[in-house]
Protein backbone atom coordinates (compact mmCIF):
# COMPACT_ATOMS: atom_id res chain seq x y z
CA UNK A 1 83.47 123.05 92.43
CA UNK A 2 81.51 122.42 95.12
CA UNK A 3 81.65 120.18 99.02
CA UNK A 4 79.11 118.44 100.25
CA UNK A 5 76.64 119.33 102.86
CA UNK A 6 78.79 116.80 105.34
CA UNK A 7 81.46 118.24 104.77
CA UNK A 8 80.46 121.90 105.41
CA UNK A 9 79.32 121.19 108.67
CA UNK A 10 80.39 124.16 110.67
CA UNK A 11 82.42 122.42 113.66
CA UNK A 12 84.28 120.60 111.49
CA UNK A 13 85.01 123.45 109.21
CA UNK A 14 86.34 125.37 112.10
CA UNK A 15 88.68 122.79 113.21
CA UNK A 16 89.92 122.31 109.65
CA UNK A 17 90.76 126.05 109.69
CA UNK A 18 91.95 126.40 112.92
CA UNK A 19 94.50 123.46 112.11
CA UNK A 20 95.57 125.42 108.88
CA UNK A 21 96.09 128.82 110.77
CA UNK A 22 98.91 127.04 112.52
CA UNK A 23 100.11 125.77 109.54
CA UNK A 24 99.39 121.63 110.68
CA UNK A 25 96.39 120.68 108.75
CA UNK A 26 94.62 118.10 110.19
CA UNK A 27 91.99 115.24 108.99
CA UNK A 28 89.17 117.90 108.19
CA UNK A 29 91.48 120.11 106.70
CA UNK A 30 92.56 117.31 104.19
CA UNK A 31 89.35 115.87 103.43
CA UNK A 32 87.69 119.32 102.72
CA UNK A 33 90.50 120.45 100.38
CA UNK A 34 91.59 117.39 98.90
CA UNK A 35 95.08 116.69 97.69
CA UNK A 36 96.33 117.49 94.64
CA UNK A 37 99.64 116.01 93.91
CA UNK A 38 99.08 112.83 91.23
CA UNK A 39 102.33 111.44 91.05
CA UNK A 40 102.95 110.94 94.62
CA UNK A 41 99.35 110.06 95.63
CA UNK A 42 99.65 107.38 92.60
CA UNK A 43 102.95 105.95 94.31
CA UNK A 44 101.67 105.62 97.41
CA UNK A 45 98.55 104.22 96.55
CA UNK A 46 100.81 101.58 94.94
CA UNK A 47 102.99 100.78 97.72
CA UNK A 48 99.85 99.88 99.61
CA UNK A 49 98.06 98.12 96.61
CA UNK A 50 101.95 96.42 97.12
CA UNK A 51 101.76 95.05 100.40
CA UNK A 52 97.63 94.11 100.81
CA UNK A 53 98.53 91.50 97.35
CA UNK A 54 101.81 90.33 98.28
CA UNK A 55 102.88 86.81 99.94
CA UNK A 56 104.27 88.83 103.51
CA UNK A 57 106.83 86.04 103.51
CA UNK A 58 108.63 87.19 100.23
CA UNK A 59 107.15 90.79 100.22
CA UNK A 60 110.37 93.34 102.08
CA UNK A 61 109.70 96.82 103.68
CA UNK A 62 108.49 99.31 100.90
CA UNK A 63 109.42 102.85 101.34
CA UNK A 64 109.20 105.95 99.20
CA UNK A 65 110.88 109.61 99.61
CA UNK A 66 109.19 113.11 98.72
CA UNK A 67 111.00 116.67 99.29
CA UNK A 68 109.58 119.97 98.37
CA UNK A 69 110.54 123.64 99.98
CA UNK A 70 109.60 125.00 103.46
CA UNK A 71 105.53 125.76 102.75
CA UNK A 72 105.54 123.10 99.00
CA UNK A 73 102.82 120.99 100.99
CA UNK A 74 104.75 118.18 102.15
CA UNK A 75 102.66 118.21 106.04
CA UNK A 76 99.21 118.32 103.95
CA UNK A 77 100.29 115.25 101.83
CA UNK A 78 101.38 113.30 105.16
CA UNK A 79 97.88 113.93 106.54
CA UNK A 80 96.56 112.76 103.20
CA UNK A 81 98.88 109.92 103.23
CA UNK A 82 97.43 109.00 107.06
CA UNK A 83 93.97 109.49 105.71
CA UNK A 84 94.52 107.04 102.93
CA UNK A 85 96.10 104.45 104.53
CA UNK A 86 93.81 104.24 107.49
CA UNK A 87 91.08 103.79 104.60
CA UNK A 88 92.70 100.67 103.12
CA UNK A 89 92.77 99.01 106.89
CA UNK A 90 96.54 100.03 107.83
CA UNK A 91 98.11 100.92 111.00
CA UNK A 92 99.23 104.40 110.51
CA UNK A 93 102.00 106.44 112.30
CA UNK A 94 103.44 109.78 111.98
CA UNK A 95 106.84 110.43 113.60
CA UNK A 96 108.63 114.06 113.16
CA UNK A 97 112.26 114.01 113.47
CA UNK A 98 113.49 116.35 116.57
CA UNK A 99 115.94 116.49 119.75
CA UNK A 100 113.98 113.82 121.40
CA UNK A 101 113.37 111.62 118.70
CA UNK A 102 116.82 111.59 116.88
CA UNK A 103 116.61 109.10 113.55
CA UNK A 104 120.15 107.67 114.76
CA UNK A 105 118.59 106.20 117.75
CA UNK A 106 115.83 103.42 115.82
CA UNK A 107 114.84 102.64 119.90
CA UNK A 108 113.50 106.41 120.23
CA UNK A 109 111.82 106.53 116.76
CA UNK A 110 110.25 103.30 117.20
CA UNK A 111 108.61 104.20 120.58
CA UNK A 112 107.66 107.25 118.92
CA UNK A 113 105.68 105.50 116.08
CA UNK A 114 104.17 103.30 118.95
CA UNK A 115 102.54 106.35 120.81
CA UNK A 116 101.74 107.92 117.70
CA UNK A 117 99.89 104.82 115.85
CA UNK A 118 96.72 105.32 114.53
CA UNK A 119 94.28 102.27 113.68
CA UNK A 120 90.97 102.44 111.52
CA UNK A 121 88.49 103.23 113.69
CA UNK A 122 89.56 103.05 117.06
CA UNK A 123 91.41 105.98 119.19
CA UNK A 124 93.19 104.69 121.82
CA UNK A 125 97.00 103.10 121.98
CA UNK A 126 98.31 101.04 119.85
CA UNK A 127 98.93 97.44 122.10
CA UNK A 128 95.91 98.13 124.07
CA UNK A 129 94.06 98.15 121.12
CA UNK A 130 95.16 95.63 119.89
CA UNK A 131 95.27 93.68 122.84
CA UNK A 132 91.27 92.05 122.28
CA UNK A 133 92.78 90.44 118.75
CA UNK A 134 95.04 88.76 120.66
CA UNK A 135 94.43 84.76 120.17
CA UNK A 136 91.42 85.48 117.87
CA UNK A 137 91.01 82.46 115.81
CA UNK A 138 91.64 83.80 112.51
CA UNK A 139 93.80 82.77 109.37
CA UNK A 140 95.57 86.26 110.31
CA UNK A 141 96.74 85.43 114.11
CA UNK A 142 97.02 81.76 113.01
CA UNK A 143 100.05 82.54 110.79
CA UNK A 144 101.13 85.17 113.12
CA UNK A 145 101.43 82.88 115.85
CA UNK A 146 103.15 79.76 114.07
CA UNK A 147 105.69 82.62 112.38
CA UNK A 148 106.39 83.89 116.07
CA UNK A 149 107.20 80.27 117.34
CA UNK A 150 110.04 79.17 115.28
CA UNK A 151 113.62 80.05 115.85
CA UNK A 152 114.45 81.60 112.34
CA UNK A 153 112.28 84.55 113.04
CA UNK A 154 115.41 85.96 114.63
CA UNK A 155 113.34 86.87 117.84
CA UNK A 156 114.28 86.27 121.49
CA UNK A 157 112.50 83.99 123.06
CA UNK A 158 110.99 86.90 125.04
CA UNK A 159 108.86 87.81 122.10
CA UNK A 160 107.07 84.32 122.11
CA UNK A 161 107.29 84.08 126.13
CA UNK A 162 105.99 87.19 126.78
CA UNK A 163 103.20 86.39 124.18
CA UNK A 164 102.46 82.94 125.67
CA UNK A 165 101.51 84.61 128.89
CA UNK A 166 99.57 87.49 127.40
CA UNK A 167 97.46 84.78 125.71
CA UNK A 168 96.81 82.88 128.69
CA UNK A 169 96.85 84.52 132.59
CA UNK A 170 94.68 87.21 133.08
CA UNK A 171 96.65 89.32 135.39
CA UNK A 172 95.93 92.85 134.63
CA UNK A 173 98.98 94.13 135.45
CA UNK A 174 101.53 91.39 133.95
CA UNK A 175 99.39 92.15 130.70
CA UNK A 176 100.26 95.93 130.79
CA UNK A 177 103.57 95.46 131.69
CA UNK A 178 103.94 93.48 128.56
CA UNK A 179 102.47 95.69 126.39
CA UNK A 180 104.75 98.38 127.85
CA UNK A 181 107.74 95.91 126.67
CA UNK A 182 106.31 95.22 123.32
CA UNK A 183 106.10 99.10 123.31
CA UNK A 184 109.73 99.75 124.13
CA UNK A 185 110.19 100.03 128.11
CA UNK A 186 112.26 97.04 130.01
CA UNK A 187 110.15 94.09 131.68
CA UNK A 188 112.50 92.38 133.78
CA UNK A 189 113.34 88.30 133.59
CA UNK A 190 112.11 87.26 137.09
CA UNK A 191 108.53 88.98 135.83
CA UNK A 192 108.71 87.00 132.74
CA UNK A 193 109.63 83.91 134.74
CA UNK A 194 107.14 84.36 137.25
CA UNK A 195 104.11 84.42 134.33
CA UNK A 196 105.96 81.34 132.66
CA UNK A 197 104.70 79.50 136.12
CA UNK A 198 101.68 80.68 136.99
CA UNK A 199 100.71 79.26 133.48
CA UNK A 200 102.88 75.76 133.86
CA UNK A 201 105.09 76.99 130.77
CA UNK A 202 108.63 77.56 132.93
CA UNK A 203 109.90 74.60 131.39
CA UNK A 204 109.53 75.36 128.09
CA UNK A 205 111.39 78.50 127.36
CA UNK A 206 115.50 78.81 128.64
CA UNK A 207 116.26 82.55 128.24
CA UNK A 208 118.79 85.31 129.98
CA UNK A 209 117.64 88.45 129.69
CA UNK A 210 118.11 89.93 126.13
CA UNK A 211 120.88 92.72 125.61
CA UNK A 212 118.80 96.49 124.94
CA UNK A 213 120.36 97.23 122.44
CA UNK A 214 119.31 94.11 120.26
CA UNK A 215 115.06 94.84 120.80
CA UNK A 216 114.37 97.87 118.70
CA UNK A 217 114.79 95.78 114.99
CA UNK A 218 113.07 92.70 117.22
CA UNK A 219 110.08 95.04 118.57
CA UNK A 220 109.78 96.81 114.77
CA UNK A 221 109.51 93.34 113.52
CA UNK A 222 107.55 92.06 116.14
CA UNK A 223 105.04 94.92 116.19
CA UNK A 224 104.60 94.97 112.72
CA UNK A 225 103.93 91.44 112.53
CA UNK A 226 101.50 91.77 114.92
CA UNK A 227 99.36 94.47 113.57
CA UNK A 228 99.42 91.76 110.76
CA UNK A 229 98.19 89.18 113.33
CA UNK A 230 95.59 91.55 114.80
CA UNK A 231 93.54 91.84 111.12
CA UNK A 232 95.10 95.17 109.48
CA UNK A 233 96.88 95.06 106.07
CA UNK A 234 100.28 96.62 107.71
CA UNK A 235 101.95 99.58 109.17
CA UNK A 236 102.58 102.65 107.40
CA UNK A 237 105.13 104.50 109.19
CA UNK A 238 105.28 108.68 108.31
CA UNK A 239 109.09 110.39 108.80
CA UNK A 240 108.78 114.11 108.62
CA UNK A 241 111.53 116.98 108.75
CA UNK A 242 114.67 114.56 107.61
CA UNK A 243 115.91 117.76 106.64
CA UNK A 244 116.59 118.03 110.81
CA UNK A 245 119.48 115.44 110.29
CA UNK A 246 121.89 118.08 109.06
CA UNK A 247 121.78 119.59 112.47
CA UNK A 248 123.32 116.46 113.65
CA UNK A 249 127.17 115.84 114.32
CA UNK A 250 129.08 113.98 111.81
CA UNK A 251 128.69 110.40 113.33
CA UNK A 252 124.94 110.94 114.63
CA UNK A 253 124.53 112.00 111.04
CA UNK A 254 126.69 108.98 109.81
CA UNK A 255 124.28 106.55 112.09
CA UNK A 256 121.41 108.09 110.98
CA UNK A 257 121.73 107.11 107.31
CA UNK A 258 122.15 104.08 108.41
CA UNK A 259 119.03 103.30 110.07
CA UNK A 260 116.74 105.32 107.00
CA UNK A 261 118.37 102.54 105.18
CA UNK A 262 116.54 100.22 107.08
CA UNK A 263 113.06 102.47 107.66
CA UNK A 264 113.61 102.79 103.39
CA UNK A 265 113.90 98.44 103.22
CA UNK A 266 117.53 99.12 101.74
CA UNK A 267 119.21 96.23 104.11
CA UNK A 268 119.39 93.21 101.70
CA UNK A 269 119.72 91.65 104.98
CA UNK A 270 117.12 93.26 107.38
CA UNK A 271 113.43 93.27 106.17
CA UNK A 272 110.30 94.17 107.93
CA UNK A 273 107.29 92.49 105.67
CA UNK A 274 104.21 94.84 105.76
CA UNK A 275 106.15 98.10 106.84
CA UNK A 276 105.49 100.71 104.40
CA UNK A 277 107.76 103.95 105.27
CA UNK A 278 107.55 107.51 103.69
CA UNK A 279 109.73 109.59 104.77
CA UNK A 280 109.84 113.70 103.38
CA UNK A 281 113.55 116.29 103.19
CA UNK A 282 113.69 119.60 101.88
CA UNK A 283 114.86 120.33 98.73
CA UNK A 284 118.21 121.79 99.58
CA UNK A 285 118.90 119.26 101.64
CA UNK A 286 121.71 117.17 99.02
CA UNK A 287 123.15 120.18 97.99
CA UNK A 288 123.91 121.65 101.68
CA UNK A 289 124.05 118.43 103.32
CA UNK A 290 125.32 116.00 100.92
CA UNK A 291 126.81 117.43 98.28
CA UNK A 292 130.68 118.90 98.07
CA UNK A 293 130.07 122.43 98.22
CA UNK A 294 128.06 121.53 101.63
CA UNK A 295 128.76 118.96 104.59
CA UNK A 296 129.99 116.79 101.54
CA UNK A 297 127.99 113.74 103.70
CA UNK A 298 128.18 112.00 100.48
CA UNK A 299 131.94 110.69 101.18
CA UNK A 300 132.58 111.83 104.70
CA UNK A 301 129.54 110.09 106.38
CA UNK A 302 130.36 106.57 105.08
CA UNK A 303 134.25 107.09 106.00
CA UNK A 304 133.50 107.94 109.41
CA UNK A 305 131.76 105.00 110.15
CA UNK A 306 134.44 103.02 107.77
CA UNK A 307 137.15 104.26 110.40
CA UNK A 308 135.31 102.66 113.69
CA UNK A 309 135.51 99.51 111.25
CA UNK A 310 131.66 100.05 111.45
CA UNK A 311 131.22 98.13 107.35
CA UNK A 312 127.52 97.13 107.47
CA UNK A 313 126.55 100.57 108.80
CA UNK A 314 128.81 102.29 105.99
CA UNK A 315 127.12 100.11 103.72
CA UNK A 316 123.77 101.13 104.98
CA UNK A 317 124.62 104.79 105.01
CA UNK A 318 126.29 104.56 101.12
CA UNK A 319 122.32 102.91 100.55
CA UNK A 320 120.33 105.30 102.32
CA UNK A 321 122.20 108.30 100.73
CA UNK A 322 121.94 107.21 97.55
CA UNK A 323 118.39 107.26 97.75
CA UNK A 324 118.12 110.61 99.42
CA UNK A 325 120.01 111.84 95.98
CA UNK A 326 118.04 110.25 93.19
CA UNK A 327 114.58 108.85 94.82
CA UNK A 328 112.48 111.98 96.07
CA UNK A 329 109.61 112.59 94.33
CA UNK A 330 109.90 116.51 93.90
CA UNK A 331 106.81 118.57 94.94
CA UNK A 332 107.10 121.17 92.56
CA UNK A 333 105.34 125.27 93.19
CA UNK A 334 101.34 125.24 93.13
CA UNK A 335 99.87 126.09 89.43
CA UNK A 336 97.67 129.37 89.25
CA UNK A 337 95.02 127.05 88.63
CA UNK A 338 95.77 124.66 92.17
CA UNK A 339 95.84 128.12 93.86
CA UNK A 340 92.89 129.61 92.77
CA UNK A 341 90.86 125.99 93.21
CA UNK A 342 92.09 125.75 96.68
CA UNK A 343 91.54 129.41 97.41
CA UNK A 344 88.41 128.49 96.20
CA UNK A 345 87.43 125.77 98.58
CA UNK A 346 88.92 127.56 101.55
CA UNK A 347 86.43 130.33 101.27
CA UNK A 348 83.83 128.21 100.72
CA UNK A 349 84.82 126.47 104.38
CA UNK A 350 85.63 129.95 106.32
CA UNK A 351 82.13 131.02 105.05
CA UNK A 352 80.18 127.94 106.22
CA UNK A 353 82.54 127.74 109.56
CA UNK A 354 81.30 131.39 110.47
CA UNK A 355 78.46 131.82 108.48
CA UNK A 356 80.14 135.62 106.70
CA UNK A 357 80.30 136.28 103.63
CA UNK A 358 84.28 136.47 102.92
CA UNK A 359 85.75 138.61 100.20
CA UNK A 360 87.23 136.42 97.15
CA UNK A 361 91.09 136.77 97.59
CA UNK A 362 92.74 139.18 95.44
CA UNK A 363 95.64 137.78 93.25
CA UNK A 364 98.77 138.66 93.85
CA UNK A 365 101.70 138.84 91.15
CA UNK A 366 105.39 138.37 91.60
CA UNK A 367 106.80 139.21 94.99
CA UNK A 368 109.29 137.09 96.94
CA UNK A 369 109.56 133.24 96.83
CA UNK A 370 107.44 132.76 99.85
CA UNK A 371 104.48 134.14 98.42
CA UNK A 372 104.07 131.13 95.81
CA UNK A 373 103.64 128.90 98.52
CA UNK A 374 100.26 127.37 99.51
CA UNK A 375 101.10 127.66 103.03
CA UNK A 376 101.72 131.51 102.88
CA UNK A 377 98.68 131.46 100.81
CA UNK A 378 96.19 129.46 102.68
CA UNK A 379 97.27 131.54 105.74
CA UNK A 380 97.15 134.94 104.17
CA UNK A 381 93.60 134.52 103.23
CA UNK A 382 92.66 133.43 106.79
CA UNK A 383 94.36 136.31 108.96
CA UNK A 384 92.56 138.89 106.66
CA UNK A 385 89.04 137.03 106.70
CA UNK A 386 89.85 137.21 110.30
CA UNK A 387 90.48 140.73 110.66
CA UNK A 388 88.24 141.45 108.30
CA UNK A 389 85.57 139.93 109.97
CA UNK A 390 85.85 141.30 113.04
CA UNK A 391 86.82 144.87 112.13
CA UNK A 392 84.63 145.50 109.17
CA UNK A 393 86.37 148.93 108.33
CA UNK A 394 90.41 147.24 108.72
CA UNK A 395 92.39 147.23 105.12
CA UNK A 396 94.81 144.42 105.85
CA UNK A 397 98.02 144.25 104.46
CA UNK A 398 100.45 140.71 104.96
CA UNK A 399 103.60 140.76 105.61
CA UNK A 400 106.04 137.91 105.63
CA UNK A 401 109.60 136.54 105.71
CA UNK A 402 111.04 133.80 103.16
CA UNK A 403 111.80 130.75 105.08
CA UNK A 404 115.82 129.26 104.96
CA UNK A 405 116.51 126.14 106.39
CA UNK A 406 119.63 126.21 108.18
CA UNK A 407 121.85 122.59 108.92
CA UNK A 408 124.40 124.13 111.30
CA UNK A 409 124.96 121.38 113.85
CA UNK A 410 123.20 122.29 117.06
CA UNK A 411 125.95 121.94 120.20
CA UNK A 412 122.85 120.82 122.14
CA UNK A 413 123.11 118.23 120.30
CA UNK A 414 126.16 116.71 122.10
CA UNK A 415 127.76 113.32 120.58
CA UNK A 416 125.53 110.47 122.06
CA UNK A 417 127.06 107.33 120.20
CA UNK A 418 130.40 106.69 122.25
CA UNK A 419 133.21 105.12 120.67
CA UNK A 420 132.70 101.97 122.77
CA UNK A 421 129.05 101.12 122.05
C-alpha cells in the first residue's frame, strides 16, 4: 500500500487531517484514503452512468438512499460521492438537514443546494458561474432554450422572461437581480417589465406576478435544466442527517416525506430530468421513527395529511416512506482488514504532514460499540500522534462516549405549516 508523491504533499496532508480531527473529511481527506464501500460506490456510479446516456426528455429524477450508525462513514462517502460526480462533469451540492434548512420547506432546501453547488473546476456561485454559458451556441443551450419556450414546460412565463432579458441587456444589476430570482429571492413584476422594454420584448410576454409558493418545483426544474444548458451532465444533489426529521412535529414530519418523495423522483407526476439525489438516515431511524413501537410515522404521517384532505401529499409521504423502509443501502461495521488498511494510510499522511515518525496504532479488542467505528478510530489515532508528538514522554489513554441519536421533537421547532396554507 502505498500514495503517491502528489498526494503526500505536506499542506495537503495537513488539511486532510485537520478536516478528519473534526470529524468532516474533506476533498484531501477522501482522495488520500480512498473509499471503500463497493456496493454503494457501484450504485452511484450507475445512477450517473444513468443520466450522462439517457434521452433527458424520458429520463426522471434518479435517487438512491444509504444509512449506517452515528461514526459507519456515511459523511466520508458524501465527500466521495461529491468527488466523483464533479469528475464525470456534474453540478454537485451538499445540503445537511437542520433548523434552518427544514426538508418540509423544498423553498429553503433548494436555496440551500444553490449556495452550496459545486461545478468542475470553477469556485465561485452557482448562477454567476454559470452566467458566461448563457446563450453559448451549443447543441446543449440550443435544446435548453427551445425546452424553456414552450408552454408545457409547466414554467411561468417569468422563467423565459427573465431569461430573455438576461440574454440580451447588459445591465449589471438587472442581471444579478435575476440570478438572485433564479436563486430563490423575489424580483418584482415592474423590474421584469421594465427589462421586457428596454429590450422591445413588452409585448410579447402577458404575466401577473407568480404566487411564492408555486417557484421552488419551477426554480428546481429550471435550475437543473439549466446546468444542462450551461454544458454539465446534471445536478447531483447530497441530503445528509434525514435522521433530523424525527425531531420534527407530526405534520412538518408528514410534509417532509412528502417532498423526499419528490428529491427521491417518487412523484409519477413531478420529474426533474438530470437530478440525481442521495440522500443518507441512520439506522434506527424506521424502527424509532417509523415503525409501531416508535412514532409509528408509518400510518400516522399519511393520516395526518389524509385529514387536511391533503391526498397527493399522503400519497407522496406513503412513497417516500416506503423507500426509507426497504431502499437504504446498509453501511455495515469496518472489517479488521478496512481498519488496519486505513490505519495504515492515515499514518502514512500524519507522518508526511509533520514529517515524525508516528507509532503504528495498537489494536484494540472488544470494548463498547463506539470503538468499531472508523470515526472513533481515525480520531483516536490522531489525538495520541498529537500528544504524542508534542509531549514525547505522555502515555495517552482515549476515552469516549457511544453516540444515541435521539428523535424527541424539538419545541423550537414550533408548527410552521398553518392549517390555511
Amino acid at each position: 500500500m502505498t500514495l503517491s508523491t502528489n498526494q503526500l504533499d505536506s499542506f495537503r496532508c495537513r488539511q486532510a487531517l485537520e478536516a478528519l480531527r473534526n470529524g468532516v473529511p474533506n476533498q484531501a481527506a477522501v482522495e488520500i484514503l480512498g473509499c471503500n464501500r463497493p456496493e454503494v460506490e457501484s450504485r452511484f456510479d450507475d445512477l450517473l452512468l444513468q443520466a450522462i446516456a439517457a434521452d433527458t426528455s424520458s429520463q426522471g429524477t434518479l435517487g438512491m438512499l444509504v444509512s449506517g450508525d452515528f461514526g459507519s462513514g456515511k459523511s466520508h462517502l458524501l465527500s466521495y460521492m461529491e468527488n466523483r460526480a464533479l469528475s464525470a462533469g456534474f453540478a454537485c451540492s451538499r445540503v445537511a438537514i437542520s433548523k434552518e434548512t427544514p426538508l418540509y420547506d423544498l423553498g429553503r432546501v433548494f436555496v440551500s443546494a444553490i449556495q452550496h453547488a459545486r461545478l468542475p473546476g470553477r469556485t465561485g456561485q452557482l448562477m454567476e458561474e454559470i452566467s458566461d454559458k448563457i446563450n453559448a451556441p451549443t447543441p446543449e443551450y440550443d435544446r435548453f432554450s427551445r425546452w424553456l419556450n414552450v408552454e408545457e414546460n409547466g414554467l411561468h412565463s417569468y422563467f423565459p422572461a427573465t431569461m430573455l432579458i438576461y440574454e440580451r441587456l447588459n445591465d449589471v444589476t438587472l442581471r444579478s437581480e435575476i440570478e438572485s430570482f433564479w436563486a430563490g429571492d423575489a424580483i418584482r413584476a415592474a423590474r421584469v417589465r421594465e427589462g421586457l422594454r428596454f429590450i422591445s420584448q413588452q409585448g410579447s410576454f402577458n404575466f401577473r406576478a407568480p404566487r411564492n409558493a408555486d417557484l421552488p418545483p419551477q426554480r428546481l426544474r429550471f435550475a437543473t435544466e439549466l446546468i444542462k444548458g450551461a454544458g454539465y451532465k446534471g445536478w447531483v444533489v447530497l441530503i445528509d442527517e434525514l435522521e433530523l426529521v424525527g425531531k420534527y412535529s407530526l405534520l412538518q414530519r408528514a410534509r417532509s416525506y412528502a417532498e423526499l418523495a419528490r428529491w427521491l423522483g417518487k412523484t409519477t407526476d413531478e420529474q426533474y430530468p438530470g437530478l440525481i439525489v442521495v440522500g443518507t438516515v441512520t439506522q434506527g431511524f424506521e424502527a424509532e421513527v417509523l415503525g409501531s413501537f416508535g412514532k409509528n410515522d408509518r400510518e400516522v404521517a399519511p393520516n395526518r395529511l389524509r385529514e387536511r384532505s391533503d391526498t397527493l401529499l399522503a400519497a407522496r409521504a406513503d412513497a417516500a416512506i416506503r423507500a426509507l423502509e426497504s431502499e437504504p443501502i446498509q453501511l455495515p461495521p469496518p472489517s479488521e482488514t478496512e481498519l488496519s488498511d486505513t490505519l495504515a494510510k492515515l499514518r502514512l499522511l500524519y507522518q508526511q504532514a509533520y514529517g515524525w515518525d508516528a507509532p503504528a496504532p495498537v489494536p484494540e479488542s472488544g470494548g463498547a460499540a463506539y470503538r468499531n467505528t472508523m470515526r472513533y478510530k481515525v480520531r483516536a489515532c490522531i489525538n495520541e500522534w498529537d500528544l504524542r508528538r508534542l509531549y514525547p514522554d505522555a502515555q495517552p489513554e482515549t476515552e469516549g462516549q457511544e453516540f444515541e441519536h435521539r428523535y424527541e421533537e424539538l419545541r423550537e421547532m414550533e408548527e410552521e405549516v398553518k392549517d390555511n396554507e
